[in-house]
Protein backbone atom coordinates (compact mmCIF):
# COMPACT_ATOMS: atom_id res chain seq x y z
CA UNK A 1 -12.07 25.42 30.81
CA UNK A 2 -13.18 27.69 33.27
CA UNK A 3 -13.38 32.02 32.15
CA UNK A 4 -14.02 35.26 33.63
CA UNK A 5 -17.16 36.87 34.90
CA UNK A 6 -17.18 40.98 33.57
CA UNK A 7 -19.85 43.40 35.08
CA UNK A 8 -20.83 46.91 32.66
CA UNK A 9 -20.30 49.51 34.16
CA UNK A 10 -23.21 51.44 32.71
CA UNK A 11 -25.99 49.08 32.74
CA UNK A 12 -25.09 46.87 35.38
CA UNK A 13 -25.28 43.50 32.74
CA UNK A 14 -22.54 40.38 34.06
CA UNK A 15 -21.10 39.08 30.69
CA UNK A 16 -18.87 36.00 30.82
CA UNK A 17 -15.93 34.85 28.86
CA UNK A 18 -15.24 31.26 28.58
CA UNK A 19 -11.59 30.56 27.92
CA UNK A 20 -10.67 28.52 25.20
CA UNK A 21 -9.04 25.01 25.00
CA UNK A 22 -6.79 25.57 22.22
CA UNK A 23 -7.00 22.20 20.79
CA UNK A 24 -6.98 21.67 16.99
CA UNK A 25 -9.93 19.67 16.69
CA UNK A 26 -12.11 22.60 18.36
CA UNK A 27 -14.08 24.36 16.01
CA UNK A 28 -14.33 27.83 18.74
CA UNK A 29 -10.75 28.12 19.03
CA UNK A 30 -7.53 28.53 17.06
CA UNK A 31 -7.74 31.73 15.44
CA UNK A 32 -5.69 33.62 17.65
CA UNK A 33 -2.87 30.69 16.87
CA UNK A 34 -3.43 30.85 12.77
CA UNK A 35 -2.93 34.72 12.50
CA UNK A 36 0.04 34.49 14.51
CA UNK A 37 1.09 31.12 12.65
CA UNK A 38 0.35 33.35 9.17
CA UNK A 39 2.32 36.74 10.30
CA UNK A 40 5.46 34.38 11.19
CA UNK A 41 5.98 32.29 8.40
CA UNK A 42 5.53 35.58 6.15
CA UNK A 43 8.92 36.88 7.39
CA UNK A 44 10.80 33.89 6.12
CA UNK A 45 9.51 34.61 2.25
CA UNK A 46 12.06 34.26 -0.22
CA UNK A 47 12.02 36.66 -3.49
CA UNK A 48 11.54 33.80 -5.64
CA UNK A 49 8.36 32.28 -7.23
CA UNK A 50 6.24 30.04 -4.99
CA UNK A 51 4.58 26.78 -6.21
CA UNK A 52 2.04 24.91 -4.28
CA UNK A 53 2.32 21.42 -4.37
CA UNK A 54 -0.18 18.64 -3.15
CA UNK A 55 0.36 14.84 -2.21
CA UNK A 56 -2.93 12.66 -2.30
CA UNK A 57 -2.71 8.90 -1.40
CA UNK A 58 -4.86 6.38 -3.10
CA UNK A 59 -8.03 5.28 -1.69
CA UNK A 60 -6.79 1.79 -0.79
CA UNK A 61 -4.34 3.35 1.29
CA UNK A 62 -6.57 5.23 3.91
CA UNK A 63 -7.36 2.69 6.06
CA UNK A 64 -3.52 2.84 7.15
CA UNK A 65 -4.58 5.80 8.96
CA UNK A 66 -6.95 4.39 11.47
CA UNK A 67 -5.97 2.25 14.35
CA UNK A 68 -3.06 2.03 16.43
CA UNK A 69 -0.39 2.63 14.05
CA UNK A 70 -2.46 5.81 12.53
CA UNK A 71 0.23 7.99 14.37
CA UNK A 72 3.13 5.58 11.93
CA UNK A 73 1.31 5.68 8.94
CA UNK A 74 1.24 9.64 8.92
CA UNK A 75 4.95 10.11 9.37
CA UNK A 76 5.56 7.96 6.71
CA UNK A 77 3.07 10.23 4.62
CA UNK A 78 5.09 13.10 5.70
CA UNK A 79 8.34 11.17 4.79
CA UNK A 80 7.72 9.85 1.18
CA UNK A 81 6.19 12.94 0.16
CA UNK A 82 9.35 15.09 1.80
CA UNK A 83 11.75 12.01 0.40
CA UNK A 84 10.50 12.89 -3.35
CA UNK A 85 10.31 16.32 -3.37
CA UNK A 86 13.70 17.09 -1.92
CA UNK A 87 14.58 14.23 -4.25
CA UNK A 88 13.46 15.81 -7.37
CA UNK A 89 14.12 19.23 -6.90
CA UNK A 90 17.93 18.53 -6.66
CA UNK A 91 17.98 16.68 -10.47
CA UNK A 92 18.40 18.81 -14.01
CA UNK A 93 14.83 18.50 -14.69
CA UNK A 94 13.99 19.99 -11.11
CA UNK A 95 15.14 23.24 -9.32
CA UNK A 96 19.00 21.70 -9.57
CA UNK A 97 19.08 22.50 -5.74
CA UNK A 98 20.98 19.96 -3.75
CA UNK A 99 19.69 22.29 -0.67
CA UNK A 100 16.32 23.36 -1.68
CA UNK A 101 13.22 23.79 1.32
CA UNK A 102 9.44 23.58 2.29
CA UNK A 103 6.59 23.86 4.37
CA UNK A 104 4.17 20.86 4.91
CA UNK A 105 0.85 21.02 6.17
CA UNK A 106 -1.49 17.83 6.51
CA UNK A 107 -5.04 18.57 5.16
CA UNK A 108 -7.76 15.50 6.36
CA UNK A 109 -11.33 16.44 5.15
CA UNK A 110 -13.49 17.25 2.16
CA UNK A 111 -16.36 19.30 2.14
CA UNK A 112 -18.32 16.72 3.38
CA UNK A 113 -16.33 16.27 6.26
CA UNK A 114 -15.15 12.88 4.77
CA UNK A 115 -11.93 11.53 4.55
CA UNK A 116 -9.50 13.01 2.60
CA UNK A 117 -5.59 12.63 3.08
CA UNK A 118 -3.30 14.54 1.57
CA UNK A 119 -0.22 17.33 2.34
CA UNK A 120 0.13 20.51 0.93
CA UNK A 121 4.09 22.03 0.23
CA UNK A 122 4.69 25.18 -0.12
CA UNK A 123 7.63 25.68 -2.32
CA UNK A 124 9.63 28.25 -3.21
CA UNK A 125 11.33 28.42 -6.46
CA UNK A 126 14.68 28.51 -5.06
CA UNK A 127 17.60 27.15 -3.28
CA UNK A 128 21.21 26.92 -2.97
CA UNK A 129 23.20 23.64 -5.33
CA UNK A 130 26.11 22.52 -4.48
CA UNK A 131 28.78 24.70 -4.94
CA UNK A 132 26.19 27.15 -2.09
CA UNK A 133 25.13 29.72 -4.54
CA UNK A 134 21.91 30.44 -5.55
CA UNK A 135 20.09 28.78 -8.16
CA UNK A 136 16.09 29.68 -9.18
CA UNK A 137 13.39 28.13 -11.08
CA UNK A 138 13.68 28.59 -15.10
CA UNK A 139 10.18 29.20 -15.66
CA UNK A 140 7.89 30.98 -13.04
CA UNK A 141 4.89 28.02 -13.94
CA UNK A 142 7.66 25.27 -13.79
CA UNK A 143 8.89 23.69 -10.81
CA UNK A 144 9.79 19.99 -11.57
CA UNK A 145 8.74 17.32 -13.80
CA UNK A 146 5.63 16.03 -12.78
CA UNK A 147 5.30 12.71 -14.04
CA UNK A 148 9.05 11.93 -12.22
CA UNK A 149 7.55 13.15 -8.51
CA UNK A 150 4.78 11.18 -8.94
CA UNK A 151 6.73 8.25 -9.54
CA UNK A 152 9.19 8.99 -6.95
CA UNK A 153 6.46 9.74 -4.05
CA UNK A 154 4.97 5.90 -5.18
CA UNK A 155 8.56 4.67 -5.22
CA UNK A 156 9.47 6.08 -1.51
CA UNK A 157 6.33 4.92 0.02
CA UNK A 158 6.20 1.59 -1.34
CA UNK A 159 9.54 1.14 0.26
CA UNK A 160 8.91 2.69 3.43
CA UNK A 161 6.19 -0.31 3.52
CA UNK A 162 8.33 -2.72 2.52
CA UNK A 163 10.92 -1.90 6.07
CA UNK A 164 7.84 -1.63 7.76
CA UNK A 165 6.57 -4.95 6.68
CA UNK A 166 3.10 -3.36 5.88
CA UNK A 167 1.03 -5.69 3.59
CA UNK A 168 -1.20 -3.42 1.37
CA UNK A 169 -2.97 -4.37 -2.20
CA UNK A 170 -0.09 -4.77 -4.59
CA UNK A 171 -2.74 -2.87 -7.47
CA UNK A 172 -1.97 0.33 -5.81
CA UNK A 173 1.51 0.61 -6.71
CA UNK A 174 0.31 0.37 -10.23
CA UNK A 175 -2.11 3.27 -10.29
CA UNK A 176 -0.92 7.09 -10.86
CA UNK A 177 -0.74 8.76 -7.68
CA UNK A 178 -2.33 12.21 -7.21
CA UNK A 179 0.43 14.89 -7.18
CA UNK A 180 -0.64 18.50 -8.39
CA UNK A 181 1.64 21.15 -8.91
CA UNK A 182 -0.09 24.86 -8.98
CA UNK A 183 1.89 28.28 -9.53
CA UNK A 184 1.41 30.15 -6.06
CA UNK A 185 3.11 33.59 -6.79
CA UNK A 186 5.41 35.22 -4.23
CA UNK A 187 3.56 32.70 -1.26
CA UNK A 188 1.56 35.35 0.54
CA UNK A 189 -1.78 34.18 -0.81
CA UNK A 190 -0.73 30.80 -0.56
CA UNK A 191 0.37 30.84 3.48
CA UNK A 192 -2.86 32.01 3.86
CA UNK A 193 -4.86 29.90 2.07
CA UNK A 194 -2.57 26.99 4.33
CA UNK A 195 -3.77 29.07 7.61
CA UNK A 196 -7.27 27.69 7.59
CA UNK A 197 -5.59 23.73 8.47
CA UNK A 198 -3.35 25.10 10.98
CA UNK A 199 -5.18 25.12 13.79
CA UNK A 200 -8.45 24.40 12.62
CA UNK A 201 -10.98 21.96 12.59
CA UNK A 202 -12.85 20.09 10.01
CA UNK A 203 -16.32 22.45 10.24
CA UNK A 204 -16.69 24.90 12.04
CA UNK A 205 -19.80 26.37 13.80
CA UNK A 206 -21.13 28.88 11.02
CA UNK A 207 -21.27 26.27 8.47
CA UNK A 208 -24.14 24.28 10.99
CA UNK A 209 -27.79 25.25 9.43
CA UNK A 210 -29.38 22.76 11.68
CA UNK A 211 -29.52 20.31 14.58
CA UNK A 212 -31.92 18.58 16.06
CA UNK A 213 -32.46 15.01 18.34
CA UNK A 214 -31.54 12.58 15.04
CA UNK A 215 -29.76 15.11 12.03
CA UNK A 216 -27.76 17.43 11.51
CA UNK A 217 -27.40 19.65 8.33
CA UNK A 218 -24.65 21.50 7.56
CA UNK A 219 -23.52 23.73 4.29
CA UNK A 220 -21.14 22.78 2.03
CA UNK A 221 -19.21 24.22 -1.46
CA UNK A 222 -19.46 21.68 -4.63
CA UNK A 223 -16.46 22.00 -5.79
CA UNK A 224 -17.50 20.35 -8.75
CA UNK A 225 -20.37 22.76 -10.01
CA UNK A 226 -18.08 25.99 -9.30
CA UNK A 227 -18.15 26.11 -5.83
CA UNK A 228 -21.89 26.12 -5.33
CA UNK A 229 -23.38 26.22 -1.40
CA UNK A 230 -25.34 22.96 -0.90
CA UNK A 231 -26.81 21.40 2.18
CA UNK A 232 -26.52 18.11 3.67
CA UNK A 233 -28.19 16.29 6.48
CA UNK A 234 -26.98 13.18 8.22
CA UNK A 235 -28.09 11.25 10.94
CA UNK A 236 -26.39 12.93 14.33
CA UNK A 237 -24.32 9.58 14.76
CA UNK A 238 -22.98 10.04 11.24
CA UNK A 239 -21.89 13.81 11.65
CA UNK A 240 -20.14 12.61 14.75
CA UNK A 241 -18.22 9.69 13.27
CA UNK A 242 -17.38 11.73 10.32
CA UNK A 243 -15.76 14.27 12.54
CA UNK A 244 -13.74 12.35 14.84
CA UNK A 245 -12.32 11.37 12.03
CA UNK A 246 -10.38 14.48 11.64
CA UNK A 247 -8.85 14.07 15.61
CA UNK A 248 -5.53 13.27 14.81
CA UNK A 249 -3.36 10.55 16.98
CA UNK A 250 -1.98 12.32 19.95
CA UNK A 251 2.01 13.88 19.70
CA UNK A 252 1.31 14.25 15.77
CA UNK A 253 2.83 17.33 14.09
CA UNK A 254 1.12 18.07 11.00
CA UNK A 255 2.52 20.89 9.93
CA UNK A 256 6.52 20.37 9.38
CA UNK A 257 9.02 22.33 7.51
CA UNK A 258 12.48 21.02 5.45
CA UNK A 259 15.43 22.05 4.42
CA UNK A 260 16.31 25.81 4.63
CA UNK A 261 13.04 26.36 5.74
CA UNK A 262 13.70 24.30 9.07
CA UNK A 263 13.60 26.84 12.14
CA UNK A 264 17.50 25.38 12.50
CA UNK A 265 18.13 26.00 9.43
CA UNK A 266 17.77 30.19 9.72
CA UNK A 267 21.39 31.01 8.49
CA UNK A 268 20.75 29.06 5.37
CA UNK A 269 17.32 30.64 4.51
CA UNK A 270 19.16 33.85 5.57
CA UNK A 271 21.63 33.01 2.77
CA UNK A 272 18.78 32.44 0.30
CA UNK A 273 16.79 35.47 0.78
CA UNK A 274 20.11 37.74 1.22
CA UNK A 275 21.10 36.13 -2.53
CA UNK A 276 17.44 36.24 -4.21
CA UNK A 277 17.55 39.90 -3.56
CA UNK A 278 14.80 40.16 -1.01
CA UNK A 279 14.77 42.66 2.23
CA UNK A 280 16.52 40.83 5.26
CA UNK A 281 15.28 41.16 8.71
CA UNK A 282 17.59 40.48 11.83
CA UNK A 283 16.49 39.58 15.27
CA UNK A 284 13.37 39.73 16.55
CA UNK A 285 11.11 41.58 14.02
CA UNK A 286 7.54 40.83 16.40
CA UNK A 287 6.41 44.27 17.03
CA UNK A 288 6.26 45.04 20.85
CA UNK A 289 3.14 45.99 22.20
CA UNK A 290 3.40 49.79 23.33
CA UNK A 291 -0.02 50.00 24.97
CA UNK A 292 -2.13 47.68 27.43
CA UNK A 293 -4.86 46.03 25.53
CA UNK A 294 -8.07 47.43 25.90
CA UNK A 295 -10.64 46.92 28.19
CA UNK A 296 -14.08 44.49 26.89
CA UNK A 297 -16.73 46.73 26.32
CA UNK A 298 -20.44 45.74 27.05
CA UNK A 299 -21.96 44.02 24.10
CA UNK A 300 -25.36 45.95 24.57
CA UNK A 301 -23.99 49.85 25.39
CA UNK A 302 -20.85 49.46 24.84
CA UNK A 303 -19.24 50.97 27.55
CA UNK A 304 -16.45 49.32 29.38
CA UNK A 305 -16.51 46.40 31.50
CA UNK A 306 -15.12 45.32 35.08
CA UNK A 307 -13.67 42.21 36.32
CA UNK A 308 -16.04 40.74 38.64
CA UNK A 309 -14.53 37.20 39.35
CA UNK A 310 -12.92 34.44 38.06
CA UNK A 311 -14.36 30.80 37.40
CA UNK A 312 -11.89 28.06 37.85
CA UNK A 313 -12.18 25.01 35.00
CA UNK A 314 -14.05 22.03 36.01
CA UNK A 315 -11.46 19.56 36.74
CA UNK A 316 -9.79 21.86 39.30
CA UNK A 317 -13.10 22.53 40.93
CA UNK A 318 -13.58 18.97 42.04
CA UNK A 319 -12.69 17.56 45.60
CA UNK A 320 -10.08 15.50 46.24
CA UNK A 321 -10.98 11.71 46.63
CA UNK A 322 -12.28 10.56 50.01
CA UNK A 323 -9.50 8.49 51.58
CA UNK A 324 -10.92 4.82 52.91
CA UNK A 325 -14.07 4.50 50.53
CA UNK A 326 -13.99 1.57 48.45
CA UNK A 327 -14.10 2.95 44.24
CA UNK A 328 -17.39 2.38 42.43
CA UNK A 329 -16.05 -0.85 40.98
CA UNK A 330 -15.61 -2.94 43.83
CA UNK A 331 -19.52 -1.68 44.91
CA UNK A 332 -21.98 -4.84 44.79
């Protein structure tokens, strides 16, 4: 990706500073993007309680998500579990919002870097019914009736199959469908906690104890014994496979927002927060920056640093094919 070569002005050390790709699956970069990801979706709080809600498929079903419909099978995740949701918050036993509004993120791995599917909503306990005033949640550990979404997110999948002409095991529709519904207070802590599948990876490189020509062991949190730090080593083929796992099909968005929470949708949410009693910002509220950034400073004095060059990436530092010699392929 090419970077920067700095020289200290003190000691006379050349640093460099690779640039970063940016893509999700990288476990160096995406940092900058989460905090910035975090700080935005902050501003568009509501003064209402938050729940966070989770949608896990059955095991049978994650084999949809390999191959060359993976990119398909997602946005048919994303649209059963937005289908039920919107669904049930509108009834009496829900929110009784007929325009309500979330945040979905999609969430891939365990732990143990295996496969995992499942999207987390961020809710708020609000919305607007039909008559466009504002309605809230009764209770602030009571969102909807839990039993009726699970049904509902079986109910809108299995049909989404069914116009799709997907062939699955019909056991599955039978089983009860993971759905968990957890209080998440006024959403701060919540966003947050969401910021770490953003732009993230699966692992990143702190949580590597090990590598060598065959393994590699990495740490891990048991979530079963309280959250206690174990190790595992696999075979390096293994780690590999289980990580790649995690690239998701090209042009997917997983992270996708509904209803008044839509970036379209800002005069709605606008309505909501004016009505729930909550501080409204207008235009742009991103602070400006007032001063230049600051220059590096030498990792071993700490004293600031110069430009010295710039290094171009490697695909841009490559010639330009010969014109007139045959390609490798047609070699004998």
């Amino acid at each position: 990706m090419g970077g920067r070569a700095l020289a200290c002005t003190d000691c006379r050390q050349i640093h460099f500073a690779w640039h970063s790709c940016n893509h999700k699956a990288c476990p160096q970069c995406g940092r900058a993007a989460t905090a910035q990801w975090v700080q935005r979706e902050l501003q568009k709080l509501v003064e209402a309680p938050y729940f966070l809600v989770t949608f896990t498929l059955p095991a049978q079903l994650r084999t949809c998500f390999f191959g060359p419909f993976a990119k398909e099978a997602y946005d048919l995740f994303f649209a059963a579990v937005s289908g039920a949701l919107s669904e049930k918050l509108a009834t009496a036993k829900g929110l009784r919002a007929t325009t309500s509004g979330f945040t979905a993120v999609l969430h891939t791995w365990n732990q143990q870097l295996g496969f995992h599917p499942h999207i987390h909503c961020l809710v708020p306990g609000a919305g607007l019914n039909e008559r466009g005033r504002l309605v809230r949640v009764r209770k602030p550990d009571y969102l909807v009736h839990l039993p009726l979404l699970q049904a509902a997110f079986r109910e809108h999948l299995r049909r989404l199959f069914q116009v799709h002409d997907w062939q699955v095991d019909p056991a599955v529709w039978g089983k009860d469908w993971g759905v968990h519904i957890q209080p998440a207070g006024n959403g701060g802590a919540a966003l947050k906690y969401l910021g770490a599948y953003v732009a993230r990876t699966a692992i990143s490189d702190g949580r590597l104890v090990r590598v060598d020509d065959r393994t590699v062991t990495f740490r891990w949190k048991n979530r079963a014994a309280g959250n206690r730090r174990e190790t595992s080593t696999v075979p390096g083929v293994e780690f590999v496979a289980r990580y790649l796992r995690h690239v998701l099909p090209r042009g997917l968005r997983s992270i996708r927002y509904y209803g008044f929470c839509h970036p379209a949708a800002r005069a709605k949410r606008l309505r909501v927060q004016t009505h729930a009693g909550g501080p409204v910002q207008f235009g742009d509220s991103t602070p400006l920056p007032t001063t230049p950034a600051p220059l590096p400073v030498c990792p071993c004095c700490r004293q600031p640093m110069r430009l010295l060059l710039r290094i171009a990436p490697s695909y841009r530092q490559r010639g330009p094919p010969v014109m007139g010699v045959p390609s490798t392929s047609k070699l004998r």
